[in-house]
N, C-alpha and C. Protein backbone atom coordinates (compact mmCIF):
# COMPACT_ATOMS: atom_id res chain seq x y z
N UNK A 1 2.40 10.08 -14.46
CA UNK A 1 3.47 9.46 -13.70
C UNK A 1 4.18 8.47 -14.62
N UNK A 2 5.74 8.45 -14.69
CA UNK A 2 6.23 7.79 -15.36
C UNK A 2 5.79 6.01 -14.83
N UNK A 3 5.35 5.18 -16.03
CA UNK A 3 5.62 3.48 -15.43
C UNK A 3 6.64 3.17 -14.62
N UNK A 4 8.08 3.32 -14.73
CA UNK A 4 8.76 3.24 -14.00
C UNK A 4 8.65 3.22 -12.17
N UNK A 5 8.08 4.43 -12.53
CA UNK A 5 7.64 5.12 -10.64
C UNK A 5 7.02 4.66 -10.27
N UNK A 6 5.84 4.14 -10.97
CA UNK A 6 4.77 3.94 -10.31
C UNK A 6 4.42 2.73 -9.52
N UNK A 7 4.30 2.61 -8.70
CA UNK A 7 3.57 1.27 -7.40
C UNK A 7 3.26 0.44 -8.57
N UNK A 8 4.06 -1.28 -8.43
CA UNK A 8 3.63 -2.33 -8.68
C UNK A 8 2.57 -2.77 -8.17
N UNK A 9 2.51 -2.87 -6.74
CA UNK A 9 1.67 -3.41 -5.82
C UNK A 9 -0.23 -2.95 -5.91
N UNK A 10 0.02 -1.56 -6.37
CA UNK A 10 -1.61 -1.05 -6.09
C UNK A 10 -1.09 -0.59 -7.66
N UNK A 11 -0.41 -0.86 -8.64
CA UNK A 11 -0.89 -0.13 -9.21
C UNK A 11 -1.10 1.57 -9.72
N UNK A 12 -0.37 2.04 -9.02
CA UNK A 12 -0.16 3.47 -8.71
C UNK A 12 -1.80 4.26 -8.38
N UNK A 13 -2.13 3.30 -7.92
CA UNK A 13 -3.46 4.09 -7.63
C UNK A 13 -3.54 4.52 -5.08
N UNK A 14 -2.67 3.74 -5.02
CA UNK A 14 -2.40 3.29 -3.78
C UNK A 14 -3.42 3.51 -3.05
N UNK A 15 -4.09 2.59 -3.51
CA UNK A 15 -4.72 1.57 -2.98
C UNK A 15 -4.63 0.23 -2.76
N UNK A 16 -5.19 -1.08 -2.42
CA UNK A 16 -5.06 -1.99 -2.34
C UNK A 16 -6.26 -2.51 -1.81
N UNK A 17 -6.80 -3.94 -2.42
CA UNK A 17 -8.18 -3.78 -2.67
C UNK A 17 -8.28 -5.69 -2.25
N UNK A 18 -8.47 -6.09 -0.55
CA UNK A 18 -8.61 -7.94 -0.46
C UNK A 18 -9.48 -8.70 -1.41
N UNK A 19 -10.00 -9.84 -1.19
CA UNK A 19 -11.12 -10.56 -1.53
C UNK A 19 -12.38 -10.26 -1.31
N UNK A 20 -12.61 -9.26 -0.25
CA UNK A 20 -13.65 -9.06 0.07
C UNK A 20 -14.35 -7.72 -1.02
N UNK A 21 -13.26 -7.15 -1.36
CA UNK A 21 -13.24 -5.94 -1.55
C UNK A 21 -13.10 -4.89 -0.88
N UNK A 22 -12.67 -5.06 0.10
CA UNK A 22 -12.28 -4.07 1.28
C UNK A 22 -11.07 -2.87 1.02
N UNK A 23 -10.87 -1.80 0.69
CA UNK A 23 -9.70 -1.04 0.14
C UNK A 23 -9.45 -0.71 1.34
N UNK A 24 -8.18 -0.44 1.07
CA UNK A 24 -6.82 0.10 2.14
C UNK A 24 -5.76 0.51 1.65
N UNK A 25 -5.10 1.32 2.54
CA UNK A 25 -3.75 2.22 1.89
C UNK A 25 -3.11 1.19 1.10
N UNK A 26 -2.18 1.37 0.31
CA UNK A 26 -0.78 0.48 -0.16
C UNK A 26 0.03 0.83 1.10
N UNK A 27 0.73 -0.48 1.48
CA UNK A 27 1.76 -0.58 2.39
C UNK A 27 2.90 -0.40 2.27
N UNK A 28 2.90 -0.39 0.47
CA UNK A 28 4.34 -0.49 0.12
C UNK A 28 4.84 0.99 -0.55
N UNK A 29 3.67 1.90 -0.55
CA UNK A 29 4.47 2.96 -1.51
C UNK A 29 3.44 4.34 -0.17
N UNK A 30 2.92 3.66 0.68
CA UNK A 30 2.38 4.62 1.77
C UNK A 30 1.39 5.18 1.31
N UNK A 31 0.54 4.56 -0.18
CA UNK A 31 -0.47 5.83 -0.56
C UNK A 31 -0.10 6.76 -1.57
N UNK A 32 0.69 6.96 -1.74
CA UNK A 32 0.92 7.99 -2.85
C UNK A 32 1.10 7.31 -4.54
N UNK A 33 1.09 5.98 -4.33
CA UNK A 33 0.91 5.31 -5.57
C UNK A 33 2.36 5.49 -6.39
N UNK A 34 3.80 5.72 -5.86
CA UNK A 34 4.55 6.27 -6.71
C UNK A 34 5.75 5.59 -5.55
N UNK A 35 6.57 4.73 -6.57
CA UNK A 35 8.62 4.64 -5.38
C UNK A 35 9.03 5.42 -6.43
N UNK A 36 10.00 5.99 -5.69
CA UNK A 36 11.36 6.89 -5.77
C UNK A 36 12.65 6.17 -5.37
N UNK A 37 13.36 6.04 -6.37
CA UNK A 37 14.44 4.97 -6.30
C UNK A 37 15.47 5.95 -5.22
N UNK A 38 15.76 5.08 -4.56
CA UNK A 38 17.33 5.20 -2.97
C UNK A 38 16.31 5.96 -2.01
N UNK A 39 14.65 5.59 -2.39
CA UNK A 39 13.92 6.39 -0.98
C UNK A 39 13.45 4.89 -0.28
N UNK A 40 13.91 4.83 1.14
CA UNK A 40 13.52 3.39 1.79
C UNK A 40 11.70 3.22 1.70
N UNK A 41 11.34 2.21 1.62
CA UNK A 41 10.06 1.84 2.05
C UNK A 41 9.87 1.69 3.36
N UNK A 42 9.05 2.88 4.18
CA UNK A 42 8.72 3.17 5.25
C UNK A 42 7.41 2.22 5.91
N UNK A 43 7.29 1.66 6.40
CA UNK A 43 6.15 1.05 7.40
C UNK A 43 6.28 1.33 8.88
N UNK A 44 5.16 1.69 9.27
CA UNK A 44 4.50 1.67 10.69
C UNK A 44 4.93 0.78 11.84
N UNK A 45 5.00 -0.98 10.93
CA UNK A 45 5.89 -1.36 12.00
C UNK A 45 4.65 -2.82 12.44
N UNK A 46 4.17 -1.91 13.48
CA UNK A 46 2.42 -2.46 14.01
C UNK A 46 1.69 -2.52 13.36
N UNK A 47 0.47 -2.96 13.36
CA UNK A 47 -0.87 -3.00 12.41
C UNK A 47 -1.18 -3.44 13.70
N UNK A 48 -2.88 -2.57 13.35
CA UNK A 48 -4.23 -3.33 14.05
C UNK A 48 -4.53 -4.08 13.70
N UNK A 49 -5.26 -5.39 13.50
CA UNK A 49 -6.11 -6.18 12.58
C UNK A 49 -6.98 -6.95 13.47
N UNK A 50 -8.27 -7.19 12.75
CA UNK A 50 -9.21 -7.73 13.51
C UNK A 50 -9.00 -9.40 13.27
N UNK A 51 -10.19 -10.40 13.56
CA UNK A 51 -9.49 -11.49 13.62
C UNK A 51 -9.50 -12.35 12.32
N UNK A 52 -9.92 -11.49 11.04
CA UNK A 52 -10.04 -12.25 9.89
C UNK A 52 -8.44 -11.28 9.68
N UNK A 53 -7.54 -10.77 10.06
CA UNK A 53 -6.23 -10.70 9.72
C UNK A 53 -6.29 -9.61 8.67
N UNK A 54 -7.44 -8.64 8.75
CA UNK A 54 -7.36 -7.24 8.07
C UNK A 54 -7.25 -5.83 9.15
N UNK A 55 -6.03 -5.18 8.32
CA UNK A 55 -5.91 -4.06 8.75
C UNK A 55 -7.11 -2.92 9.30
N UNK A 56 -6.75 -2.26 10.74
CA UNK A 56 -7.83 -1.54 10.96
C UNK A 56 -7.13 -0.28 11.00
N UNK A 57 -8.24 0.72 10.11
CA UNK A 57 -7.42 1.99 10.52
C UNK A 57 -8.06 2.76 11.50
């Protein structure tokens, strides 16, 4: 994958990894570890989260 493309956020691995070590999707590239320039960044919107403020899937 070109650097360019690839997820700042996770890294292009899309993942994303708290303090705890807890992994979860990337939010910002949906998982696929890769933006595509003039493609919007899509989110869900909602999140579950329990009460330490982590995502539940």
């Amino acid at each position: 994958m070109a650097k360019d493309m690839r997820c700042r956020a996770c890294d292009g691995s899309g993942l994303l990894m708290d303090d705890e070590e807890w992994r979860y999707t990337c939010t910002i590239c949906g998982g696929s570890g890769e933006l595509i320039a003039g493609k919007p960044i899509e989110q869900d919107g909602n999140f579950d989260v329990d009460e330490m403020n982590r995502t539940l899937e």
